[in-house]
N, C-alpha and C. Protein backbone atom coordinates (compact mmCIF):
# COMPACT_ATOMS: atom_id res chain seq x y z
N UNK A 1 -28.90 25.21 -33.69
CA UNK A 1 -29.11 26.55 -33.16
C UNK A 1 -29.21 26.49 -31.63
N UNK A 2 -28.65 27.40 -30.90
CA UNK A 2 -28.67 27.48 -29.11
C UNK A 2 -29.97 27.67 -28.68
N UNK A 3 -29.94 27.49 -27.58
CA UNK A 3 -31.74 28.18 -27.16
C UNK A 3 -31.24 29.35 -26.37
N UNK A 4 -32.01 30.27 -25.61
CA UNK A 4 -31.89 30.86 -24.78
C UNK A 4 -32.32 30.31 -23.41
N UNK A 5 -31.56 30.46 -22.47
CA UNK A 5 -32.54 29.78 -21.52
C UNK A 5 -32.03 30.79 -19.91
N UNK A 6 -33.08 31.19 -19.15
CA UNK A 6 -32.96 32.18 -18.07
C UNK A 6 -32.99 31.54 -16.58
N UNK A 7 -31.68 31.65 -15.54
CA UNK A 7 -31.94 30.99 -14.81
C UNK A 7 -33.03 31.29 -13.55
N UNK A 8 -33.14 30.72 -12.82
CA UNK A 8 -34.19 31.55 -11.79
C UNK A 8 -34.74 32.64 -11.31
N UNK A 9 -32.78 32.78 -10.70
CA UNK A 9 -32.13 33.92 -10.18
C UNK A 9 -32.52 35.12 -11.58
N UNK A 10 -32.23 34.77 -12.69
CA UNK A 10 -32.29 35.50 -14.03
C UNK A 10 -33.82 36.66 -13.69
N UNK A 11 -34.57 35.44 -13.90
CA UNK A 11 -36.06 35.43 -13.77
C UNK A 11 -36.42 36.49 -12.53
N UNK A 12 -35.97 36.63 -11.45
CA UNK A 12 -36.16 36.83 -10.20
C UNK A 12 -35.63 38.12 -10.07
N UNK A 13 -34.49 38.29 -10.86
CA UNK A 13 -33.98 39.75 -10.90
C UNK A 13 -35.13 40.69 -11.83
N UNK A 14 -35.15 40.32 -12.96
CA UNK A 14 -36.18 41.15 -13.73
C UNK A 14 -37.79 41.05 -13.63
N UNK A 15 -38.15 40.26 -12.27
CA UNK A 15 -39.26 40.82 -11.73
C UNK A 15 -39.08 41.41 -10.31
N UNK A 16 -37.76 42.03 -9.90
CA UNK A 16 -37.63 42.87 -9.28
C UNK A 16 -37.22 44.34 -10.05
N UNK A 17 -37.06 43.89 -10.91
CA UNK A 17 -36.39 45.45 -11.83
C UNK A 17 -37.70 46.45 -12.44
N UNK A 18 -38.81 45.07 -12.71
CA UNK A 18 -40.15 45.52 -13.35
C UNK A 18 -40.62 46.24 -11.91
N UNK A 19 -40.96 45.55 -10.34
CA UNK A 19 -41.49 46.09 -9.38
C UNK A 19 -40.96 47.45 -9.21
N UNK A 20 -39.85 47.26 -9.13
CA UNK A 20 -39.40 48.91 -8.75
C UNK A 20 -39.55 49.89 -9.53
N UNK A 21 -39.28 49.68 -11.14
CA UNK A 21 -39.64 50.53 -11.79
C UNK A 21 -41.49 50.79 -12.11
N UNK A 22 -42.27 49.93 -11.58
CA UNK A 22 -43.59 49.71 -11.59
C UNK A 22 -44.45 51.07 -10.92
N UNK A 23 -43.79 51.13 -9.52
CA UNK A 23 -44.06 52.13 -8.22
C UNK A 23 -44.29 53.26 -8.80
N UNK A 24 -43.49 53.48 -10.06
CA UNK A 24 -44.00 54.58 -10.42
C UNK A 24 -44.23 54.98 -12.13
N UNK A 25 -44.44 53.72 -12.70
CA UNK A 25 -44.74 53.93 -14.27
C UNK A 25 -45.25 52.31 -14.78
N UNK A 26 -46.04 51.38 -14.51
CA UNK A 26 -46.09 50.31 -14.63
C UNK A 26 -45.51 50.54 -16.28
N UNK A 27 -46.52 50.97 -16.93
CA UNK A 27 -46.38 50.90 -18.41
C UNK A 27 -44.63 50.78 -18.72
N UNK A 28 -43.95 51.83 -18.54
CA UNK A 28 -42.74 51.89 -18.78
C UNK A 28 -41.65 50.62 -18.42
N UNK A 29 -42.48 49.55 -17.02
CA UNK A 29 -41.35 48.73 -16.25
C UNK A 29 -41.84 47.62 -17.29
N UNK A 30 -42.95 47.47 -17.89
CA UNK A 30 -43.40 46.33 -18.88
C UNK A 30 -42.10 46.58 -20.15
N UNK A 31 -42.38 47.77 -20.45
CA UNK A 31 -41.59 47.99 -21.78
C UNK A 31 -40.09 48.18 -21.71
N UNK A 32 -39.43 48.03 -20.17
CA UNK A 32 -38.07 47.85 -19.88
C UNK A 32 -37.68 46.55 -19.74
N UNK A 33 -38.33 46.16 -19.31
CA UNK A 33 -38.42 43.99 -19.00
C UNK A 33 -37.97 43.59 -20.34
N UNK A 34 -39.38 44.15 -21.59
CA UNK A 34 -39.07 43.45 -22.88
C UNK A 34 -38.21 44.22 -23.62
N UNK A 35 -37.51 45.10 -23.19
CA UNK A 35 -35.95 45.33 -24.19
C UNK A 35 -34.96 44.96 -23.57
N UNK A 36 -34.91 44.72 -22.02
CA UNK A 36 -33.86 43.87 -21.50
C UNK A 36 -33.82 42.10 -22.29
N UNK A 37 -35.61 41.82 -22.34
CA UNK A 37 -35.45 40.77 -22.65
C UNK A 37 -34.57 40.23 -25.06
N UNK A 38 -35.24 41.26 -25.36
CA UNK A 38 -34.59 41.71 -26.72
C UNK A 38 -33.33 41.65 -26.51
N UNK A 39 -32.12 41.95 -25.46
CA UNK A 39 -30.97 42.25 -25.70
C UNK A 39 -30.84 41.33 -25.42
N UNK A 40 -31.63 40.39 -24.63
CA UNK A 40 -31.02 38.85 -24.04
C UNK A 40 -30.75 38.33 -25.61
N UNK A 41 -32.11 38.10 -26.23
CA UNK A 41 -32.37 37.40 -27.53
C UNK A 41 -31.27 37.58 -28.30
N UNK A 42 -30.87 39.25 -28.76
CA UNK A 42 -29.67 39.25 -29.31
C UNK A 42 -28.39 38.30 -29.03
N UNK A 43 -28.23 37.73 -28.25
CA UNK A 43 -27.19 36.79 -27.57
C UNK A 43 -27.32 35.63 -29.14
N UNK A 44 -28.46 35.98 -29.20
CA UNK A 44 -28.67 34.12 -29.89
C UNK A 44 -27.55 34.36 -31.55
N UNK A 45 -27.85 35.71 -31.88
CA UNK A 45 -27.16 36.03 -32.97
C UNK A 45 -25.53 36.61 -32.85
N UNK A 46 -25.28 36.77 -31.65
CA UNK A 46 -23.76 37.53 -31.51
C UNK A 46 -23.79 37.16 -30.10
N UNK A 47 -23.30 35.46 -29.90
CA UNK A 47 -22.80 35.16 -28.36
C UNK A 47 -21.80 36.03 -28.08
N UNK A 48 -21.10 36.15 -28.76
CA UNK A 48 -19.42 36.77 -27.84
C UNK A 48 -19.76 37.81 -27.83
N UNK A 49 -20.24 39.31 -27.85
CA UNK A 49 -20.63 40.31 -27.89
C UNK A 49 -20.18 41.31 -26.48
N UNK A 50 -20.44 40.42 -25.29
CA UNK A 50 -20.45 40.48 -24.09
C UNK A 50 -18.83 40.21 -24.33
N UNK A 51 -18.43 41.02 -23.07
CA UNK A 51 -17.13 41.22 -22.02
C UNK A 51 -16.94 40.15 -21.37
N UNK A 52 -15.60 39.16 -21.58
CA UNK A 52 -15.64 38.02 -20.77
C UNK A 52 -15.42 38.35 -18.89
N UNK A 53 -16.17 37.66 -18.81
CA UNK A 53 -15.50 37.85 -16.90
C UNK A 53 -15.26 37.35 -16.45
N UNK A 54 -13.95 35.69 -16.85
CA UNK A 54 -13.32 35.33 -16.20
C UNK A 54 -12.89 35.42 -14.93
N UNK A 55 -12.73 36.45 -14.51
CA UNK A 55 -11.87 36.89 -13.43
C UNK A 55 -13.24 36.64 -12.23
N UNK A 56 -14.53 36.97 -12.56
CA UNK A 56 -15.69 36.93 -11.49
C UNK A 56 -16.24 35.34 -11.63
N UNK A 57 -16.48 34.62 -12.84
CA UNK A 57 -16.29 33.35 -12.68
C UNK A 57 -16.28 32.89 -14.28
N UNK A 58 -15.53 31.51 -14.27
CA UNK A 58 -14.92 30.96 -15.54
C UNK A 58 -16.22 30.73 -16.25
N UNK A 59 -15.71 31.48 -17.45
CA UNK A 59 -17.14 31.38 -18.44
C UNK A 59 -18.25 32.36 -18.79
N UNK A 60 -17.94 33.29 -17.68
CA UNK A 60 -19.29 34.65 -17.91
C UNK A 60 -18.65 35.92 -18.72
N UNK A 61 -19.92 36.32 -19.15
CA UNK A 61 -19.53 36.91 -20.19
C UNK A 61 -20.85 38.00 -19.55
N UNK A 62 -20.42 39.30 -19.53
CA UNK A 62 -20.72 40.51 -19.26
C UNK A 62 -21.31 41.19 -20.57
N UNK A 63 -23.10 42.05 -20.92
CA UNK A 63 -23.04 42.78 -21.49
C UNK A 63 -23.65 43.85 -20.83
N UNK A 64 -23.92 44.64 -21.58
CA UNK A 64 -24.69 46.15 -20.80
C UNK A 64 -25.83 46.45 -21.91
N UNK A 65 -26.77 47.04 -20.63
CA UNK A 65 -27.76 47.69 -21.38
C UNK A 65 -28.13 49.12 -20.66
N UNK A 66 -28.52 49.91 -21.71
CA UNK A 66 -28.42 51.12 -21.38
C UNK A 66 -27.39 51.61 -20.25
N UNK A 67 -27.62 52.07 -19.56
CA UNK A 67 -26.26 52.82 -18.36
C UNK A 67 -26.78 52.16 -16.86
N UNK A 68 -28.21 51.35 -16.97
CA UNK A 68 -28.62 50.88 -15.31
C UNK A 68 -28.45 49.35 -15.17
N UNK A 69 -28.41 48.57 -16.16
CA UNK A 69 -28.21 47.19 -16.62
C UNK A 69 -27.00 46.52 -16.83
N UNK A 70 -26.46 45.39 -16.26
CA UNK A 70 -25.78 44.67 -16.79
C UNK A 70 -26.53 43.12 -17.16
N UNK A 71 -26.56 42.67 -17.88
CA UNK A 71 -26.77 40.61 -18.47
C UNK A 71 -25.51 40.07 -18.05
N UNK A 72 -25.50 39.36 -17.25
CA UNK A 72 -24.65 38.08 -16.85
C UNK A 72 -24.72 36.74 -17.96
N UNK A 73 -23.62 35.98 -18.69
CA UNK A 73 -24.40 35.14 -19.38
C UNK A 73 -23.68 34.18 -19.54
N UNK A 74 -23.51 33.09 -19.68
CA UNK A 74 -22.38 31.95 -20.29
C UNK A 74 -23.31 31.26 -21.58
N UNK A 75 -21.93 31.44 -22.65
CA UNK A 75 -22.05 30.83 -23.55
C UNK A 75 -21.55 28.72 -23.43
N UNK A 76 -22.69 28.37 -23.91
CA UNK A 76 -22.53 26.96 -24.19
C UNK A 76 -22.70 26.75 -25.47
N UNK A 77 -22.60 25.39 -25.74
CA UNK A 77 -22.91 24.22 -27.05
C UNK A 77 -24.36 24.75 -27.59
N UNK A 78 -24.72 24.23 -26.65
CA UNK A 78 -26.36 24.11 -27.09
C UNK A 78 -27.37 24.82 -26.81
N UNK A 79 -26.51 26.16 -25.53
CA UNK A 79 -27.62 27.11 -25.22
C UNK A 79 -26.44 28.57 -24.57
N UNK A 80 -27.42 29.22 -24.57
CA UNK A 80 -26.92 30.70 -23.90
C UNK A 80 -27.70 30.49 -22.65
N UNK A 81 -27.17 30.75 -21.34
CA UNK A 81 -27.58 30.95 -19.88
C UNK A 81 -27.83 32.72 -19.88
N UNK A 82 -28.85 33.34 -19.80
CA UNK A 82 -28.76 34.10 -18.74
C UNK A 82 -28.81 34.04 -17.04
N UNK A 83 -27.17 34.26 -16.58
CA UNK A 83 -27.91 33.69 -15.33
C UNK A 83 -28.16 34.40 -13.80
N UNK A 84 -28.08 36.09 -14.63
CA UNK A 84 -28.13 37.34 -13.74
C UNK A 84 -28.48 38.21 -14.81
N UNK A 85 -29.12 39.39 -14.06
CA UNK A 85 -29.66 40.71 -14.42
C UNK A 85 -29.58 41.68 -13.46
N UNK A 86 -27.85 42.23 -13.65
CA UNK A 86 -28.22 43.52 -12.68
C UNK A 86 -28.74 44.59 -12.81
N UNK A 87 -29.22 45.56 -11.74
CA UNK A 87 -29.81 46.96 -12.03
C UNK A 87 -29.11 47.98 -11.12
N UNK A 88 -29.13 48.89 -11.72
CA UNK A 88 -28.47 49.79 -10.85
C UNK A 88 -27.28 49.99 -9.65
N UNK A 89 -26.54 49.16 -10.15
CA UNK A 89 -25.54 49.44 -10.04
C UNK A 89 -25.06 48.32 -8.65
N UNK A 90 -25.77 46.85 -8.66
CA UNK A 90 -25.52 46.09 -7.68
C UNK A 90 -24.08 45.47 -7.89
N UNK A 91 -23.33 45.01 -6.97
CA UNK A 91 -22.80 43.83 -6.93
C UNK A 91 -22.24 42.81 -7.50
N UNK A 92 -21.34 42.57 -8.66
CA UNK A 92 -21.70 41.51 -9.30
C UNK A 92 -20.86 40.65 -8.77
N UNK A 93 -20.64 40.90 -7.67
CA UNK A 93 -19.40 39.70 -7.08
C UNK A 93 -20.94 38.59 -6.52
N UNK A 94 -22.03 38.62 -6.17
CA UNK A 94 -23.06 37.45 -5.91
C UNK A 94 -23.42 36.50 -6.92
N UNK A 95 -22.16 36.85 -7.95
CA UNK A 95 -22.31 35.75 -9.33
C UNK A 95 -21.87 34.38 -9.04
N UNK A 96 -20.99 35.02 -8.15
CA UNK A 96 -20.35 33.89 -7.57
C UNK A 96 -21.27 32.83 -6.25
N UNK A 97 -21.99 33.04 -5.60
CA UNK A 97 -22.84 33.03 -5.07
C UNK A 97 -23.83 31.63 -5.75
């Protein structure tokens, strides 16, 4: 079975996603963290699920959550990477990065 495993950057995005949404609902940025983090988990049962994104770099695989979220992720052997979490509508060319 794969593990899940979140990279820094992963980590670092969704305690910026919790801060901002915090400013004005802590309760709500707790309970957005852990369904971002649920959709991660889903990975473990339906890797391919996600949109490949070759084209941004070899191996990532794109899903969405709700309409403000994207999961960045590469599927491996032995584990699923999350290794981005965008919000609102950043950038995802810093995947490359």
């Amino acid at each position: 079975m794969r593990e899940l495993v979140f990279r820094p950057k992963a980590v670092e995005d969704l305690r910026r996603i919790y801060l901002f949404i915090a400013e004005d609902n802590a309760g709500r940025a707790m309970t957005f963290i852990e369904e971002i983090e649920a959709r991660c988990r889903s990975l473990l049962d339906f890797p391919e699920q996600g949109r490949a994104r070759d084209d941004i770099r070899p191996g990532a695989r794109f899903l969405p959550f709700g309409r403000t979220v994207v999961i960045a992720y590469a599927v491996g052997k032995a584990e699923i990477t999350v290794m981005r979490v965008f919000y609102g509508g950043q950038d995802t060319a810093i995947l490359t990065e």
